[in-house]
Protein backbone atom coordinates (compact mmCIF):
# COMPACT_ATOMS: atom_id res chain seq x y z
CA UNK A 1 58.84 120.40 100.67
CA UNK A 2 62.13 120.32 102.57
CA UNK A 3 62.79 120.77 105.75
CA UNK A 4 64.82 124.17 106.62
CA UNK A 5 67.83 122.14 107.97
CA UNK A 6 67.97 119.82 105.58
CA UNK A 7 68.25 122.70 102.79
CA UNK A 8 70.90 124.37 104.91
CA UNK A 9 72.99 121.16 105.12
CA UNK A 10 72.45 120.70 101.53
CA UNK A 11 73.68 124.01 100.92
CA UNK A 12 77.01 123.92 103.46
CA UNK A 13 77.71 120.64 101.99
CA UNK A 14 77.90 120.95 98.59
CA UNK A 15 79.69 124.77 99.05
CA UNK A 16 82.58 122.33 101.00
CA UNK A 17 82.66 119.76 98.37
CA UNK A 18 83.35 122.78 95.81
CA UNK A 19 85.89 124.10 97.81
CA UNK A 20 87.49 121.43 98.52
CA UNK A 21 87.73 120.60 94.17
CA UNK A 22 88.76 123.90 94.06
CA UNK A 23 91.92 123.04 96.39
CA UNK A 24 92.50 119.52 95.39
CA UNK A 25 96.37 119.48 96.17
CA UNK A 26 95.17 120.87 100.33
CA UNK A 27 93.01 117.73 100.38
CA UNK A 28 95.80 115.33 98.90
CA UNK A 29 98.43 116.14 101.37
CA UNK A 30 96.81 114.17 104.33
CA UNK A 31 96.47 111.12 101.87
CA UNK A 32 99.97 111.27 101.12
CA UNK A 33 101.53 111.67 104.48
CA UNK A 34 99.46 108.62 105.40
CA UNK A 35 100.66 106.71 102.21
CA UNK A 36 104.13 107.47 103.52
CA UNK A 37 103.83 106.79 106.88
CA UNK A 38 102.94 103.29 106.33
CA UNK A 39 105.20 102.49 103.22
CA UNK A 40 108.09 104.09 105.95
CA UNK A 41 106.92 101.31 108.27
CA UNK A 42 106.88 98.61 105.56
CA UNK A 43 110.64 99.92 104.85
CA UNK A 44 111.61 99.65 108.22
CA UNK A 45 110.90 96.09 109.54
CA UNK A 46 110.89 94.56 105.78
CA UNK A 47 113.47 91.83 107.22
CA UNK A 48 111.10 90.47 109.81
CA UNK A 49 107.93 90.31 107.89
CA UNK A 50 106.40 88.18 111.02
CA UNK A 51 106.76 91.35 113.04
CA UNK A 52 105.38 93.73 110.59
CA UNK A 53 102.73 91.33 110.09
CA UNK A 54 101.30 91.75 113.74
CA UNK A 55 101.94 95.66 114.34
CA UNK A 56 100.20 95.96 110.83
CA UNK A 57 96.83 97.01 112.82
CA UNK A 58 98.33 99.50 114.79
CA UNK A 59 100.19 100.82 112.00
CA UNK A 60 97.73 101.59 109.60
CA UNK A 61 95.31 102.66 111.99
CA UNK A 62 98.25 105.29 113.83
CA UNK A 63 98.84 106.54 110.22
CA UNK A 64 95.17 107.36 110.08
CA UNK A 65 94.74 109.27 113.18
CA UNK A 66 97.71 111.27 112.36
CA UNK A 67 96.98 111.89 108.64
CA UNK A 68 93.27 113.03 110.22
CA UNK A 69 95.51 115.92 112.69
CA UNK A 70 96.85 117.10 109.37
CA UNK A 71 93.51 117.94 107.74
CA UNK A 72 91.70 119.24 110.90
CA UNK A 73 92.87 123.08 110.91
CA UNK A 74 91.62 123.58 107.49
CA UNK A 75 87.94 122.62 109.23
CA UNK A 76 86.52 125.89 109.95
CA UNK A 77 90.25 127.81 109.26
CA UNK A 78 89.18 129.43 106.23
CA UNK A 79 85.91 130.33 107.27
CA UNK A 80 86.92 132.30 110.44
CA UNK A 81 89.41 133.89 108.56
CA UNK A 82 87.41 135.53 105.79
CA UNK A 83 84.26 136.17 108.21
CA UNK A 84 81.94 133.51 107.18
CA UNK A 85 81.80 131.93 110.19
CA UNK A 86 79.87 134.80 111.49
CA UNK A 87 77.65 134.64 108.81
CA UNK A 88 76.86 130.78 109.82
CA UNK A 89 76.42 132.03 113.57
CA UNK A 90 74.17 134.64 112.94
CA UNK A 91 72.57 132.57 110.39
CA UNK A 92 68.65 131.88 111.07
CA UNK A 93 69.47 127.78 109.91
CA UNK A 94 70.59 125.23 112.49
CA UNK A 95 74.09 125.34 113.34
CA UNK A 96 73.97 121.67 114.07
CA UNK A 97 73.05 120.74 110.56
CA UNK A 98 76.07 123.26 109.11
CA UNK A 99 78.41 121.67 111.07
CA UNK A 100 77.46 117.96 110.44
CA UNK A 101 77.56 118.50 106.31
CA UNK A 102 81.20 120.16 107.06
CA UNK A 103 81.99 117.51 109.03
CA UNK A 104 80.74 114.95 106.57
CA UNK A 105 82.22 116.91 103.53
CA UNK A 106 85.55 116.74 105.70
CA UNK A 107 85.32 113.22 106.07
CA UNK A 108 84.56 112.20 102.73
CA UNK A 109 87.73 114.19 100.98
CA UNK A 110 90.35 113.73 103.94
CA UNK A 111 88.76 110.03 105.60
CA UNK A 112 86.94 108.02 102.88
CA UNK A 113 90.34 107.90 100.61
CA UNK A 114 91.94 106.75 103.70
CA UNK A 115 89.69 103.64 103.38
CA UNK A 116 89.70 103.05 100.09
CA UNK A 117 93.89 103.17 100.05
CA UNK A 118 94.13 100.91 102.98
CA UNK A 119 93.61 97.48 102.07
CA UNK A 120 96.83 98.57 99.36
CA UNK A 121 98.96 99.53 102.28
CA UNK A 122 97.65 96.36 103.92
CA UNK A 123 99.24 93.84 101.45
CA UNK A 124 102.49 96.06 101.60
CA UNK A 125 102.63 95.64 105.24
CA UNK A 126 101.52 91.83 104.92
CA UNK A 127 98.01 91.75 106.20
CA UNK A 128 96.31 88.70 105.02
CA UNK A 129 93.06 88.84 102.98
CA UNK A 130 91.39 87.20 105.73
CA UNK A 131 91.73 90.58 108.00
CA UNK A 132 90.69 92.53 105.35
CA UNK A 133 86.87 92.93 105.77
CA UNK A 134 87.77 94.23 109.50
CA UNK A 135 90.53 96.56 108.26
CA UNK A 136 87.43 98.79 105.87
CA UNK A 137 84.60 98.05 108.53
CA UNK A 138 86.83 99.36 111.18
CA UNK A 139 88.08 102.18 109.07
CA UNK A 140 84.65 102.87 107.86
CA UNK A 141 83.07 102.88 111.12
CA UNK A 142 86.50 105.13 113.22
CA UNK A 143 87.55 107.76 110.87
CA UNK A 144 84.13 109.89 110.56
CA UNK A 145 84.51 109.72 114.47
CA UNK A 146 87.66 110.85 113.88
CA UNK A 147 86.40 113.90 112.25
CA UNK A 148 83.55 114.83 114.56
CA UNK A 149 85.77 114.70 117.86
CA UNK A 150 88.20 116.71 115.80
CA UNK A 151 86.10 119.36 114.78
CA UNK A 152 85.05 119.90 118.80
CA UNK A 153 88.89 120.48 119.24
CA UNK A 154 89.26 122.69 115.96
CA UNK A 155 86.42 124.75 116.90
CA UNK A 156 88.16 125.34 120.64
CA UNK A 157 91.48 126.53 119.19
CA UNK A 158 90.40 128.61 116.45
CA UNK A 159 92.41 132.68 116.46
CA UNK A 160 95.22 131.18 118.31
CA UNK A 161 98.37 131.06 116.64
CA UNK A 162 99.55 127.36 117.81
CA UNK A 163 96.58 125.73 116.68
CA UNK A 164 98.26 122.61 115.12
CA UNK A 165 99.63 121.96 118.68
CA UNK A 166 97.21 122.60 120.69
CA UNK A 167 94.55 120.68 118.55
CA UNK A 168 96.92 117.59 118.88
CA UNK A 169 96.89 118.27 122.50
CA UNK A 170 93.03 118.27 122.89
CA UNK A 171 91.87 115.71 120.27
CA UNK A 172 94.99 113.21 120.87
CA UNK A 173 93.48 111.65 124.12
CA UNK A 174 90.01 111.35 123.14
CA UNK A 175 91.06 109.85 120.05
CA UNK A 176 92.72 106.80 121.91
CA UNK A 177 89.61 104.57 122.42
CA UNK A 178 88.83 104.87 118.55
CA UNK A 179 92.55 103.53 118.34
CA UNK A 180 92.42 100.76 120.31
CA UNK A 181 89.42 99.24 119.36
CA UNK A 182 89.87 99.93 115.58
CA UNK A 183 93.47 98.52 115.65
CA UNK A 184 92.02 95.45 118.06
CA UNK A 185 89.46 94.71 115.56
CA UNK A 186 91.85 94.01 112.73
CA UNK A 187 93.81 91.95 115.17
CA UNK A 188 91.37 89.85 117.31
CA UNK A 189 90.81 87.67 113.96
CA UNK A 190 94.03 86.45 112.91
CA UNK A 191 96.73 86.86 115.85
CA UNK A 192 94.30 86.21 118.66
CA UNK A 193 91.58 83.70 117.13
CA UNK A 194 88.89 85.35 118.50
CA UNK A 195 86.09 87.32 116.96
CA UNK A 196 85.75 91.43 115.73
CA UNK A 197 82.36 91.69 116.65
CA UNK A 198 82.59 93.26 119.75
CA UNK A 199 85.33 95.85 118.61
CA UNK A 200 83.40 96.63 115.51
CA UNK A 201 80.32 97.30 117.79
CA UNK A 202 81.99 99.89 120.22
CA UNK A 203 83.39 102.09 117.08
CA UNK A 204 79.66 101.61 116.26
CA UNK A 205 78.65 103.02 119.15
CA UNK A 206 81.14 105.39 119.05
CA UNK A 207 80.07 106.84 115.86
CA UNK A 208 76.09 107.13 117.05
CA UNK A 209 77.43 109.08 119.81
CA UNK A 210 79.42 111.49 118.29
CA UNK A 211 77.20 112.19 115.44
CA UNK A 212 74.19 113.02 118.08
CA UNK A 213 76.60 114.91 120.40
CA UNK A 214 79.73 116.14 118.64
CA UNK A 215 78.06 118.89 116.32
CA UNK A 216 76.40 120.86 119.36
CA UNK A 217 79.69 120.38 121.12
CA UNK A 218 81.15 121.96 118.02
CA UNK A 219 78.49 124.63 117.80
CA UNK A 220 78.53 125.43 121.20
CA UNK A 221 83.10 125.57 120.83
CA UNK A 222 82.07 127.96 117.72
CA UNK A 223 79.83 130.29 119.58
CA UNK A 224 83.03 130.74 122.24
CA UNK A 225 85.76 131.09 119.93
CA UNK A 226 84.47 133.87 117.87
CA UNK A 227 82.90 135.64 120.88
């Protein structure tokens, strides 16, 4: 027998994955703003290839934070405008567990092709092979955390009219430890010498936090906005 959250997330989950298959050129336009941002890059400093080499980290990793911005106001958009939010406040399930499978089904159509592009936009930027088992652990590890701060900001903003702005304004500085250490873990093994490990295990730690935290900060944001 399952348990009643579980069925609820199952539920919210796979209604988001529909949704988003049902809008499959919405979901591509974060993947290729970030495919341009770094080919842009790539374009830009392809006469010092030494250079481009060692900003690589911070590159693809800026690209990613941004490209995530672009997808956030779609997160619970939709469903404030057509009233369904409601219907997910009022409903009897946990609102925890509907906001972690639309966080998850976020993150796996708007973050997870992120990752699976990036060691691509690696080469073209001149990343060597040797970085790239940091470049998908880091990636794999950031982005969801990327999407659960996000949705805490989304869920603030939601009704007013200058939401992309003001969610860059909210989620921007609590995005900038994710940043650092993901871009520091690509970099500590071949420009510094020294080992990924301990970046690798703050993003970690990062990510347990948020998912334990984040979606009551998000339910809580939800329960304000449409009050």
């Amino acid at each position: 027998m399952n348990h009643p959250g579980l069925t609820s997330f199952k539920a919210m989950f796979k209604r988001d994955m529909l949704i988003a298959y049902r809008h499959r050129g919405e979901v591509l336009n974060p993947l290729l703003f970030y495919i341009l941002v770094v080919l842009m890059f790539a374009l830009a400093v392809e006469v010092r290839p030494a250079v481009l080499q060692t900003i690589a980290p911070g590159v693809i990793w800026v690209a990613a934070l941004l490209s995530a911005l672009l997808s956030l106001d779609s997160l619970f958009r939709s469903d404030y405008e057509d009233g369904f939010l409601e219907v997910m406040l009022l409903s009897p399930h946990s609102l925890y567990s509907l906001v972690l499978a639309k966080v998850l089904a976020h993150w796996l159509v708007s973050g997870l092709p992120l990752v699976v592009i990036a060691p691509l936009l690696a080469m073209a930027l001149g990343l060597p092979v040797v970085a790239m088992d940091e470049l998908i652990l880091s990636l794999l590890l950031g982005t969801p955390v990327l999407s659960l701060l996000g949705a805490i900001g989304t869920a603030l903003i939601l009704g007013l009219r200058s939401g992309g702005m003001m969610i860059s304004l909210l989620v921007l500085p609590i995005y900038v430890p994710v940043l650092i250490y993901g871009a520091g873990s690509i970099s500590a093994g071949f420009i510094d010498n020294a080992t990924s490990q301990p970046y690798l295990l703050f993003l970690a730690a990062f990510l347990v936090m948020a998912l334990v935290f984040a979606p009551w900060a998000t339910a809580a944001a939800l329960r304000i906005s449409v009050e």
